[in-house]
Protein backbone atom coordinates (compact mmCIF):
# COMPACT_ATOMS: atom_id res chain seq x y z
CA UNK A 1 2.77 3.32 32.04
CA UNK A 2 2.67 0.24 29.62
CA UNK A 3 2.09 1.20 26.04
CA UNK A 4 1.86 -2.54 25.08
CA UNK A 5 1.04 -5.21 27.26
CA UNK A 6 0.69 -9.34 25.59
CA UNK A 7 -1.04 -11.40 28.36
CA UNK A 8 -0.71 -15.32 27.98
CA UNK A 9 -0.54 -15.69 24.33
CA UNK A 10 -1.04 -19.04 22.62
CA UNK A 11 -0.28 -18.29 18.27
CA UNK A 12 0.77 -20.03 15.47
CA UNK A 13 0.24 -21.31 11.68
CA UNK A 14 -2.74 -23.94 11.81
CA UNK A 15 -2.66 -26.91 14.19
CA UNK A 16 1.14 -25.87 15.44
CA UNK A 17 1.46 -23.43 17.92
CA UNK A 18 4.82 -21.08 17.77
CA UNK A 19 4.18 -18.83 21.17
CA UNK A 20 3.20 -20.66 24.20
CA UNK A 21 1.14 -18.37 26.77
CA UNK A 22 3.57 -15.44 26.03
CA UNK A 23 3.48 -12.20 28.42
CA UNK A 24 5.63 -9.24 27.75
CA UNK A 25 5.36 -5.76 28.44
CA UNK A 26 6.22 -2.33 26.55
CA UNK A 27 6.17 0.80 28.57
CA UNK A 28 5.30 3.83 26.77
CA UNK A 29 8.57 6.25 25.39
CA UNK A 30 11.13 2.80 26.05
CA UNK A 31 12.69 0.83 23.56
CA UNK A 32 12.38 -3.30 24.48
CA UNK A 33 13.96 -5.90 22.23
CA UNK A 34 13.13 -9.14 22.59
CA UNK A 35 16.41 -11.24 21.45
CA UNK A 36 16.01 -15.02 20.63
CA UNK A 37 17.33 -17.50 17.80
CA UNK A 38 15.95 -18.76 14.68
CA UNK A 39 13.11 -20.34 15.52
CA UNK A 40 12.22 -18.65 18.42
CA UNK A 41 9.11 -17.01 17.65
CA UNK A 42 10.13 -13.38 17.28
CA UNK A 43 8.12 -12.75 14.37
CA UNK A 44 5.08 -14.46 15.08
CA UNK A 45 5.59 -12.26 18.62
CA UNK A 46 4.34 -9.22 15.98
CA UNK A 47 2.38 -10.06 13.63
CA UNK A 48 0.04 -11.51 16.37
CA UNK A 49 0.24 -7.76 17.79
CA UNK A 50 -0.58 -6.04 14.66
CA UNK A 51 -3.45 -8.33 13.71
CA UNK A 52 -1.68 -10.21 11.04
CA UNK A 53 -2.05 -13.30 13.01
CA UNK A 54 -5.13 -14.06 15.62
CA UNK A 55 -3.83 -15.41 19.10
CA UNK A 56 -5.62 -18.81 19.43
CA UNK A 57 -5.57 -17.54 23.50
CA UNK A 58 -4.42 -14.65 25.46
CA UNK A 59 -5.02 -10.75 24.86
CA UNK A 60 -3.23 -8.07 23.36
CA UNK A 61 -3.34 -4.35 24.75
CA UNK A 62 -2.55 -1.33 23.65
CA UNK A 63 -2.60 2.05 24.91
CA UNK A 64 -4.81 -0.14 27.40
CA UNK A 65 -7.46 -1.59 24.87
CA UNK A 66 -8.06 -4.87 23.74
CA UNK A 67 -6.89 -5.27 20.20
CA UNK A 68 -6.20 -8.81 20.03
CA UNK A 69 -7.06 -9.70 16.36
CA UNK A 70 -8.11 -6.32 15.29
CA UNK A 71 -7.36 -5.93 11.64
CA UNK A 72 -4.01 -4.45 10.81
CA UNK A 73 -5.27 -1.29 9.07
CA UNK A 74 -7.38 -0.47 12.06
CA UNK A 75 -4.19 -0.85 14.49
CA UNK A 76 -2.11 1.58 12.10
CA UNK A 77 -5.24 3.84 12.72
CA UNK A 78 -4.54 3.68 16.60
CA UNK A 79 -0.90 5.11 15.85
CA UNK A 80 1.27 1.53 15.70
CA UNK A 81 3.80 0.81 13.02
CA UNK A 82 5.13 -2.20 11.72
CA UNK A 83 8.08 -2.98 9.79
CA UNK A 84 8.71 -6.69 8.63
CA UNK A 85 11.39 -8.23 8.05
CA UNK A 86 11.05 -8.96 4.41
CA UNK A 87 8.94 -7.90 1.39
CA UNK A 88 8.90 -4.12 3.39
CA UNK A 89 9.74 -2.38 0.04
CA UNK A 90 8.04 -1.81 -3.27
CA UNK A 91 11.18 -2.36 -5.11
CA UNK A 92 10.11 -1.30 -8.48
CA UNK A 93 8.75 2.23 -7.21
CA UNK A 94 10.59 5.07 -6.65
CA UNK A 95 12.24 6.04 -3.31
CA UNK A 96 8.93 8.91 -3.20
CA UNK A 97 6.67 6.31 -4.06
CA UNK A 98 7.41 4.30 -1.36
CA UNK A 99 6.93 6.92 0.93
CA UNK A 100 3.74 8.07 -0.57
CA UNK A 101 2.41 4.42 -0.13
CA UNK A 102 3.66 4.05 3.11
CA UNK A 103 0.74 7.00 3.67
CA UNK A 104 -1.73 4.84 2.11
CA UNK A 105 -4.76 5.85 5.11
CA UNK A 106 -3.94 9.72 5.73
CA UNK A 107 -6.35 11.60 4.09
CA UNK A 108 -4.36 14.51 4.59
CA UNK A 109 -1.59 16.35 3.59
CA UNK A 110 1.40 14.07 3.94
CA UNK A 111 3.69 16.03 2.07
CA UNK A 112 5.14 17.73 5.20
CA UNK A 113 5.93 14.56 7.05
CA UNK A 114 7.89 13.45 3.59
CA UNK A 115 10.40 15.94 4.01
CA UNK A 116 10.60 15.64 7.55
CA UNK A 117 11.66 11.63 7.11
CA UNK A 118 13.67 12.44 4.49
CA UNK A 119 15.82 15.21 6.40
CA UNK A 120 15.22 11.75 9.45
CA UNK A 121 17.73 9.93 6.78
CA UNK A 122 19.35 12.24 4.67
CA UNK A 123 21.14 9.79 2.87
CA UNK A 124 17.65 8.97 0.83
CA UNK A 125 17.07 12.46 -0.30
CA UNK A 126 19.71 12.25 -3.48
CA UNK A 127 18.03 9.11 -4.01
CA UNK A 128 14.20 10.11 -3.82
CA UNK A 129 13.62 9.42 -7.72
CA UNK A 130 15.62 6.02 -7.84
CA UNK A 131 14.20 2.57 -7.79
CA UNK A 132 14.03 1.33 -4.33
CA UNK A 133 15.31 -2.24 -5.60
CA UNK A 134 18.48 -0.66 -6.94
CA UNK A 135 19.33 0.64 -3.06
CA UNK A 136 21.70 -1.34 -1.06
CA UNK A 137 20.81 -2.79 1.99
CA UNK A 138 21.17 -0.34 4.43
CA UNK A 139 19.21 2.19 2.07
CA UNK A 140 16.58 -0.53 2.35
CA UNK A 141 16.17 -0.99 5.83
CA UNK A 142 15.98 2.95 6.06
CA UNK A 143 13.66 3.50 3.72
CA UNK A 144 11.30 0.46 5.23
CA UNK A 145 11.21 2.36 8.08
CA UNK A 146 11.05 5.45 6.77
CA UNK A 147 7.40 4.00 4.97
CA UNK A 148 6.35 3.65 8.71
CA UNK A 149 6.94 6.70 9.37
CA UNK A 150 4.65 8.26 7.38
CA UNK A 151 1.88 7.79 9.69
CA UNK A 152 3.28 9.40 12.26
CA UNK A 153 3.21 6.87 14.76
CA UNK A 154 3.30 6.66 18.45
CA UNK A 155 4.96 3.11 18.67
CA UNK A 156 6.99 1.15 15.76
CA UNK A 157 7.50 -2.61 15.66
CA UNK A 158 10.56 -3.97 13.45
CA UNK A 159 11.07 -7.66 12.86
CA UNK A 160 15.13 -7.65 12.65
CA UNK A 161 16.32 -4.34 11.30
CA UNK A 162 19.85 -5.23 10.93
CA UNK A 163 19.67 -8.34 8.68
CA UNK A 164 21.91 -8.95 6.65
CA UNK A 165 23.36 -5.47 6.99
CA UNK A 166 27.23 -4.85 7.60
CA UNK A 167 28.69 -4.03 10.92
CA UNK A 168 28.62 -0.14 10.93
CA UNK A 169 25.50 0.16 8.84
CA UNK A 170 24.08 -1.75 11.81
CA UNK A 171 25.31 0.57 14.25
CA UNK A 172 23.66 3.09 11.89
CA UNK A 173 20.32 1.56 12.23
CA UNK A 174 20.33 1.75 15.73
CA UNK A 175 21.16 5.17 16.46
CA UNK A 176 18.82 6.12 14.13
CA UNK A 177 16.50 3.70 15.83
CA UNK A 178 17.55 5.32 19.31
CA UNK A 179 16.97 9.29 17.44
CA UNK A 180 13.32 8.38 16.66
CA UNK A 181 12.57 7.03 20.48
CA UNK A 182 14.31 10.77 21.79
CA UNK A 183 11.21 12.01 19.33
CA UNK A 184 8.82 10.23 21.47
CA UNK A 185 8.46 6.83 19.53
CA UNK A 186 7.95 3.68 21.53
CA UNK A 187 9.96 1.03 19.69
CA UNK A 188 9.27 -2.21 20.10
CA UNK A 189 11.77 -4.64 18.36
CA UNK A 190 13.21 -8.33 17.65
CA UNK A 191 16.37 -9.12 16.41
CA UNK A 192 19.13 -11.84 17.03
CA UNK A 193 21.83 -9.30 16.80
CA UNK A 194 22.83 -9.12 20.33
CA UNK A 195 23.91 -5.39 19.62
CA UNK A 196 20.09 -4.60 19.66
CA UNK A 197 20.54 -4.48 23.89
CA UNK A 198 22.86 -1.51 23.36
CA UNK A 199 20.07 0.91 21.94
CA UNK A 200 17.63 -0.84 24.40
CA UNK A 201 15.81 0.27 27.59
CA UNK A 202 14.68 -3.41 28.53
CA UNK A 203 14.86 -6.82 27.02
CA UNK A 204 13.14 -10.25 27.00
CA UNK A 205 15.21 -13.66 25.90
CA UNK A 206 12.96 -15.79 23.59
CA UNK A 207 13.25 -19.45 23.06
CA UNK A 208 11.06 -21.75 21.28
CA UNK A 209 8.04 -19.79 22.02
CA UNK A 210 8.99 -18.98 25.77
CA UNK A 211 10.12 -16.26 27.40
CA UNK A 212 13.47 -17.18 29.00
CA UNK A 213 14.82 -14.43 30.76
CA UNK A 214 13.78 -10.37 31.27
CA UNK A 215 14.97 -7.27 32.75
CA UNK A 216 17.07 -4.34 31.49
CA UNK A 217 19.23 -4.39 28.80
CA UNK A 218 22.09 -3.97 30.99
CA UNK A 219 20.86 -6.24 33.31
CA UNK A 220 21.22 -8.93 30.31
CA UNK A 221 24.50 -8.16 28.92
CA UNK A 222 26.03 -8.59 32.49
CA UNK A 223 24.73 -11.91 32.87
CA UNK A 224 27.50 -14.34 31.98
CA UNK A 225 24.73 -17.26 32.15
CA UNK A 226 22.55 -15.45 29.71
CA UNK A 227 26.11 -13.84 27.91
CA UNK A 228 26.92 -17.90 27.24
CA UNK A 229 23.98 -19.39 26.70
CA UNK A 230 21.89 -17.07 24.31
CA UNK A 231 24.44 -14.00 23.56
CA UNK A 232 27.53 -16.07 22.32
CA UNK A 233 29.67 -14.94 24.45
C-alpha cells in the first residue's frame, strides 16, 4: 500500500525548474532513499512534499490524498515529519527545549513522548539541560530528529542525516534510523552517502532533476553500472 506517492512533478525556485515531471513511490512501513549528487534535486524532492515548496505541475499524495501545496503545519497535522538538512536545531535552547518546540501543535500532554525519545537516544538524556549548539554533530543530527519525533509521526522525511558526520556515528544514525521504521515509521530519506541503501527497503537514483534508476536497495548495490556510475565504486 503506498504511503506516499509524487506523480509527474515539475518544482523549483522562480523561473528555474530543479525536478522535471518526477514520480516516486513510498509504500507504507518501508524505508526508500533516494541517492543522487549535489545538485540533484534531493531536497527540493521534500520540501515540495511537505508544502515548503508548491509543484508548478504534478500531485503529491499521501495516505492517498491530495496534498500538493498544503501548508506545512497542516501536513505535520496528517502525521508527516520532516527533518532538514540544516538550520534543524535551536542552538541556543536547551536539549528539553528543543524537544518541547519540536511539539509546537500538540495540545496535549507531550511530556510522555519526551521521555520516550529520550530513552530512543539515550545518549541525549545527560545532556537534556545543555545548549543544543554546544553538541557535536552526531548529538545534532539525533536530537533534529528526535524534535520530529515529538509528534508522533507515521512517516519521517530527512534531507541527508549523515552530513558531515564521521564514519561510525553514521552507522549510528542509521540503525537508529532502521529502530524507528521496526516501530512502525515510514522513512522516507535523501542522502549521497551510498551507505543509506544498507538501512533501505527500496531506492531511486536522482540526477539533475530525473529519476535515473529504481528498485530495491539490493537491487542497486549489485549493479556494477549503477555501482560505477553514481555509487563510486
Amino acid at each position: 500500500m503506498s504511503k506516499l506517492r509524487i506523480e509527474n512533478v515539475v518544482s523549483g525556485y522562480g523561473s528555474m525548474n530543479v525536478l522535471h515531471r518526477l514520480s516516486l513511490e513510498v509504500e507504507e512501513g518501508k524505508i526508500v532513499t533516494v541517492l543522487g549528487p549535489n545538485g540533484a534535486g534531493k531536497t527540493t524532492v521534500l520540501r515540495t512534499i511537505f508544502g515548503v515548496l508548491s509543484p508548478k505541475e504534478g500531485k503529491v499524495f499521501y495516505k492517498g490524498e491530495d496534498i500538493t501545496g498544503l501548508h506545512p503545519e497542516k501536513i505535520a497535522r496528517l502525521g508527516m515529519s520532516y527533518v532538514p538538512q540544516e538550520e534543524n536545531i535551536f542552538a541556543a535552547l536547551t536539549v528539553q527545549e528543543n524537544l518541547e518546540m519540536g511539539a509546537f501543535i500538540r495540545e496535549d500532554d507531550f511530556r510522555q513522548r519526551m521521555e520516550e525519545v529520550f530513552e530512543f537516544f539515550p545518549d541525549l538524556t545527560d545532556r537534556r539541560k545543555s545548549r543544543a549548539g554546544d553538541l557535536s554533530g552526531g548529538m545534532r543530527q539525533m536530537l533534529a530528529i528526535g524534535r520530529a519525533l515529538m509528534l508522533n509521526p507515521e512517516m519521517l522525511l530527512l534531507d541527508e542525516p549523515s552530513t558531515g558526520l564521521a564514519p561510525f556515528l553514521v552507522e549510528q544514525i542509521f540503525e537508529r534510523i532502521q529502530a524507528l521504521n521496526k516501530q512502525g515509521v515510514t522513512v522516507f530519506l535523501v542522502e549521497q552517502n551510498a551507505q543509506a541503501l544498507s538501512c533501505a527497503d527500496r531506492a531511486y537514483i536522482l540526477e539533475g532533476g530525473e529519476k535515473k534508476a529504481e528498485g530495491t536497495a539490493q537491487e542497486l548495490m549489485n549493479d556494477e553500472e549503477i555501482g560505477r556510475v553514481y555509487l563510486g565504486r
